[in-house]
C-alpha atoms as a PDB file:
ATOM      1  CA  UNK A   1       0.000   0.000   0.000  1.00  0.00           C
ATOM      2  CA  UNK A   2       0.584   4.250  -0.449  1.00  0.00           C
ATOM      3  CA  UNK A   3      -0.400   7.150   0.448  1.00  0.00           C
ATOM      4  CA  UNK A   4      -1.711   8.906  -1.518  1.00  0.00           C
ATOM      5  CA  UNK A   5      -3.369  12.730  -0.903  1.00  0.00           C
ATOM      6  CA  UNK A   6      -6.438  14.342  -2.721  1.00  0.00           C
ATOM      7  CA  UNK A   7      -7.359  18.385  -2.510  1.00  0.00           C
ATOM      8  CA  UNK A   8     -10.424  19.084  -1.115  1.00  0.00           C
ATOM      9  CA  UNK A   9     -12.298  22.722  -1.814  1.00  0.00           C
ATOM     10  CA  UNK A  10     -13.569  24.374   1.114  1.00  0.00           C
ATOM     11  CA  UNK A  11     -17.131  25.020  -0.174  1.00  0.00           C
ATOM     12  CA  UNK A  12     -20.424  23.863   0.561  1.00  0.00           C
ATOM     13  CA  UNK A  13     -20.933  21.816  -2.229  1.00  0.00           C
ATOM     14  CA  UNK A  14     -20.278  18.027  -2.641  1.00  0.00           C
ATOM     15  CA  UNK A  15     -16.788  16.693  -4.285  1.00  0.00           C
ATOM     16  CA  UNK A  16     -15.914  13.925  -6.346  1.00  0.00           C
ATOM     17  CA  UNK A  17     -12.732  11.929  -6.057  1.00  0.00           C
ATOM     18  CA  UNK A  18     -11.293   9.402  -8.198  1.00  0.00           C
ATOM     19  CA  UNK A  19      -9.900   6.714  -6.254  1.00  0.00           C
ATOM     20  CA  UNK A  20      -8.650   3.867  -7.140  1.00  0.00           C
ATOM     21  CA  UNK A  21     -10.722   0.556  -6.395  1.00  0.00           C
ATOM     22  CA  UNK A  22      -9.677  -0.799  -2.887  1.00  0.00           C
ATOM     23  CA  UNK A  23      -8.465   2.732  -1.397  1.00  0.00           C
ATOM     24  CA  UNK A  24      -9.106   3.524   2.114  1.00  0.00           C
ATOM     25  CA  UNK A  25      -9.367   6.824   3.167  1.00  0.00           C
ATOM     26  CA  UNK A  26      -7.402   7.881   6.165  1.00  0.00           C
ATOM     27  CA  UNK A  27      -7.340  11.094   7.012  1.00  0.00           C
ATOM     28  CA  UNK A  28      -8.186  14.855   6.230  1.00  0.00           C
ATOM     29  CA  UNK A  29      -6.056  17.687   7.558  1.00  0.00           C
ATOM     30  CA  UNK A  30      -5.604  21.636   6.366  1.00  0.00           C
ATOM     31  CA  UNK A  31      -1.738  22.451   5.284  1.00  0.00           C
ATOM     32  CA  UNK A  32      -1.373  26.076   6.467  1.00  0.00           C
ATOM     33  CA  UNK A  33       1.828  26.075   3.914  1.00  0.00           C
ATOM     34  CA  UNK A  34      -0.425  26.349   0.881  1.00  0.00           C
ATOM     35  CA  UNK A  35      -3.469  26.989   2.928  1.00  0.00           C
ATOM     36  CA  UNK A  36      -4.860  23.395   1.318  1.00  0.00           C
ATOM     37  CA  UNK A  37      -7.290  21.065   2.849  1.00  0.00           C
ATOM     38  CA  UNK A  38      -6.090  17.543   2.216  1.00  0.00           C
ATOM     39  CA  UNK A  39      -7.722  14.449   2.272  1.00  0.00           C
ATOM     40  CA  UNK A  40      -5.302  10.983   2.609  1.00  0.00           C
ATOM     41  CA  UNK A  41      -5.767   7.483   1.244  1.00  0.00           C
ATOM     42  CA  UNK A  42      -3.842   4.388   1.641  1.00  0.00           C
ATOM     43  CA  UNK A  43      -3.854   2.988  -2.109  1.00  0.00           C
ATOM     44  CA  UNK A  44      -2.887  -0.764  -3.207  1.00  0.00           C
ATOM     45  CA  UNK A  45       0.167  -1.164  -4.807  1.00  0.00           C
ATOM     46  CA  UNK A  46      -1.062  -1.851  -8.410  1.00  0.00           C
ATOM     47  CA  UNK A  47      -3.536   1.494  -8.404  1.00  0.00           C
ATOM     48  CA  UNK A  48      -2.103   2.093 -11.960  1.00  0.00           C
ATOM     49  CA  UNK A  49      -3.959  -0.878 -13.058  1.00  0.00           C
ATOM     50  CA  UNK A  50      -7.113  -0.870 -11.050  1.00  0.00           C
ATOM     51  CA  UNK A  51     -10.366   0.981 -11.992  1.00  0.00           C
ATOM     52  CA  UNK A  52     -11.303   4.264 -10.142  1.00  0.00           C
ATOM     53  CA  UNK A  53     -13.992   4.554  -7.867  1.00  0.00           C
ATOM     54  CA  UNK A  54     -15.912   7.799  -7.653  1.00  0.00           C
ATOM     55  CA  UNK A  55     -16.053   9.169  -3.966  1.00  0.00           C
ATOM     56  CA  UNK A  56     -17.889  11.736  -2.930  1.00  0.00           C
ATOM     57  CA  UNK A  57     -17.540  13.978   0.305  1.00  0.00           C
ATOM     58  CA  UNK A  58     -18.900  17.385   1.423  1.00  0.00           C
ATOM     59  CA  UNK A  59     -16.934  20.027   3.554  1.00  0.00           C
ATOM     60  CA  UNK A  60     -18.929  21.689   6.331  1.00  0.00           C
ATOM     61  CA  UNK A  61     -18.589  24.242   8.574  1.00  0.00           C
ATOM     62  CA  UNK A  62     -19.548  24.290  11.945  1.00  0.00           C
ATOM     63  CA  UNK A  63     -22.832  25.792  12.592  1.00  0.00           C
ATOM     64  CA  UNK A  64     -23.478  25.198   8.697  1.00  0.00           C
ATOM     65  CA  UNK A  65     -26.976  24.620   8.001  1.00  0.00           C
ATOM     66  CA  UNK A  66     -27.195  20.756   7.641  1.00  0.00           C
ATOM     67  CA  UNK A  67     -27.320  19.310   4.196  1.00  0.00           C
ATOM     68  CA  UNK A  68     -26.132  15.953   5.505  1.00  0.00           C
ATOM     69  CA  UNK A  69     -27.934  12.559   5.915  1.00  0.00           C
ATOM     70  CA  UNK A  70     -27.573   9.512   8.822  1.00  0.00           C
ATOM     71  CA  UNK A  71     -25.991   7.561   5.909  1.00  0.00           C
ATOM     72  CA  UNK A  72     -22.732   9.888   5.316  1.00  0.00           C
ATOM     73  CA  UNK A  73     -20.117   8.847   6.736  1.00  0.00           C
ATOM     74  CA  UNK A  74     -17.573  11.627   9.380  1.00  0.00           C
ATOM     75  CA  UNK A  75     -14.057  11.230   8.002  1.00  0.00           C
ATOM     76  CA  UNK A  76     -12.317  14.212  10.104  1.00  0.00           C
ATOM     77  CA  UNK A  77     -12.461  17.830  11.241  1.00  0.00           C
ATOM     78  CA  UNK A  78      -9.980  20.217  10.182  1.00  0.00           C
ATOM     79  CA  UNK A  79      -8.797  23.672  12.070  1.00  0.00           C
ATOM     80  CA  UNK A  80      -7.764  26.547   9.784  1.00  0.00           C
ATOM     81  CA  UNK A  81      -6.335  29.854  10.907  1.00  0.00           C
ATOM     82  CA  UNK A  82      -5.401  28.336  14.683  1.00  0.00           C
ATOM     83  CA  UNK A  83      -8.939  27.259  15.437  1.00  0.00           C
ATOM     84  CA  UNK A  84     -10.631  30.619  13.839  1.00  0.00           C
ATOM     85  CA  UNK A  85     -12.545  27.881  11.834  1.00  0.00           C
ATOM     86  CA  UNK A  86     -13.713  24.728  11.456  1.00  0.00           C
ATOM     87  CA  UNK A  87     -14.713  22.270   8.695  1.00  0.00           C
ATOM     88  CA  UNK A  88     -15.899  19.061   9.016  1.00  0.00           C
ATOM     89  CA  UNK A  89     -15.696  16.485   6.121  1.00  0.00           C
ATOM     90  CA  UNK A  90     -18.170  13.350   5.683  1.00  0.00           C
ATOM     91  CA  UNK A  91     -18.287  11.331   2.893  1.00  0.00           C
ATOM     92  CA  UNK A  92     -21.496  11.084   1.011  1.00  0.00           C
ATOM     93  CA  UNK A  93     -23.650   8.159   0.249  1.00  0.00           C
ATOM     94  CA  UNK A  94     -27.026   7.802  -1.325  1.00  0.00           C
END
């Protein structure tokens, strides 16, 4: 296995990601270096050769007015500008 990391938009809309069949995602975090927010798979070995799977995930903010159902799925919350603000990322199902 690698990892592997995917850019995620800050924005209230919901974001697809190619991944290839068999990833597992790990982990989201925000890189104040390029002021990114990241989202981290572990990918098989052969990913060159395996079909991609379409993920999608949604970025919220706390307080956000909820556009989220009981079957997404929490992956992480991020802090951005020491704690200013917060985003939470689920992936989406359904």
């Amino acid at each position: 296995m690698r990892v592997f990391r995917y850019q995620l938009a800050i924005e209230d809309a919901v974001q697809t990601v190619a991944l290839p069949y068999g990833a597992q995602v790990l982990s989201v975090a925000f890189k104040p270096c390029d002021r990114t927010l990241n989202l981290w798979a572990s990918v098989p070995e052969d990913h060159e050769a395996l079909a991609q799977v379409h993920h999608r995930f949604r970025v919220v903010g706390t307080g956000w007015p909820g556009r989220l159902t009981d079957a997404d799925r929490f992956v992480g919350t991020v802090m951005v500008d020491a704690g200013a603000l917060m985003f939470h990322v689920f992936e989406v199902y359904g």
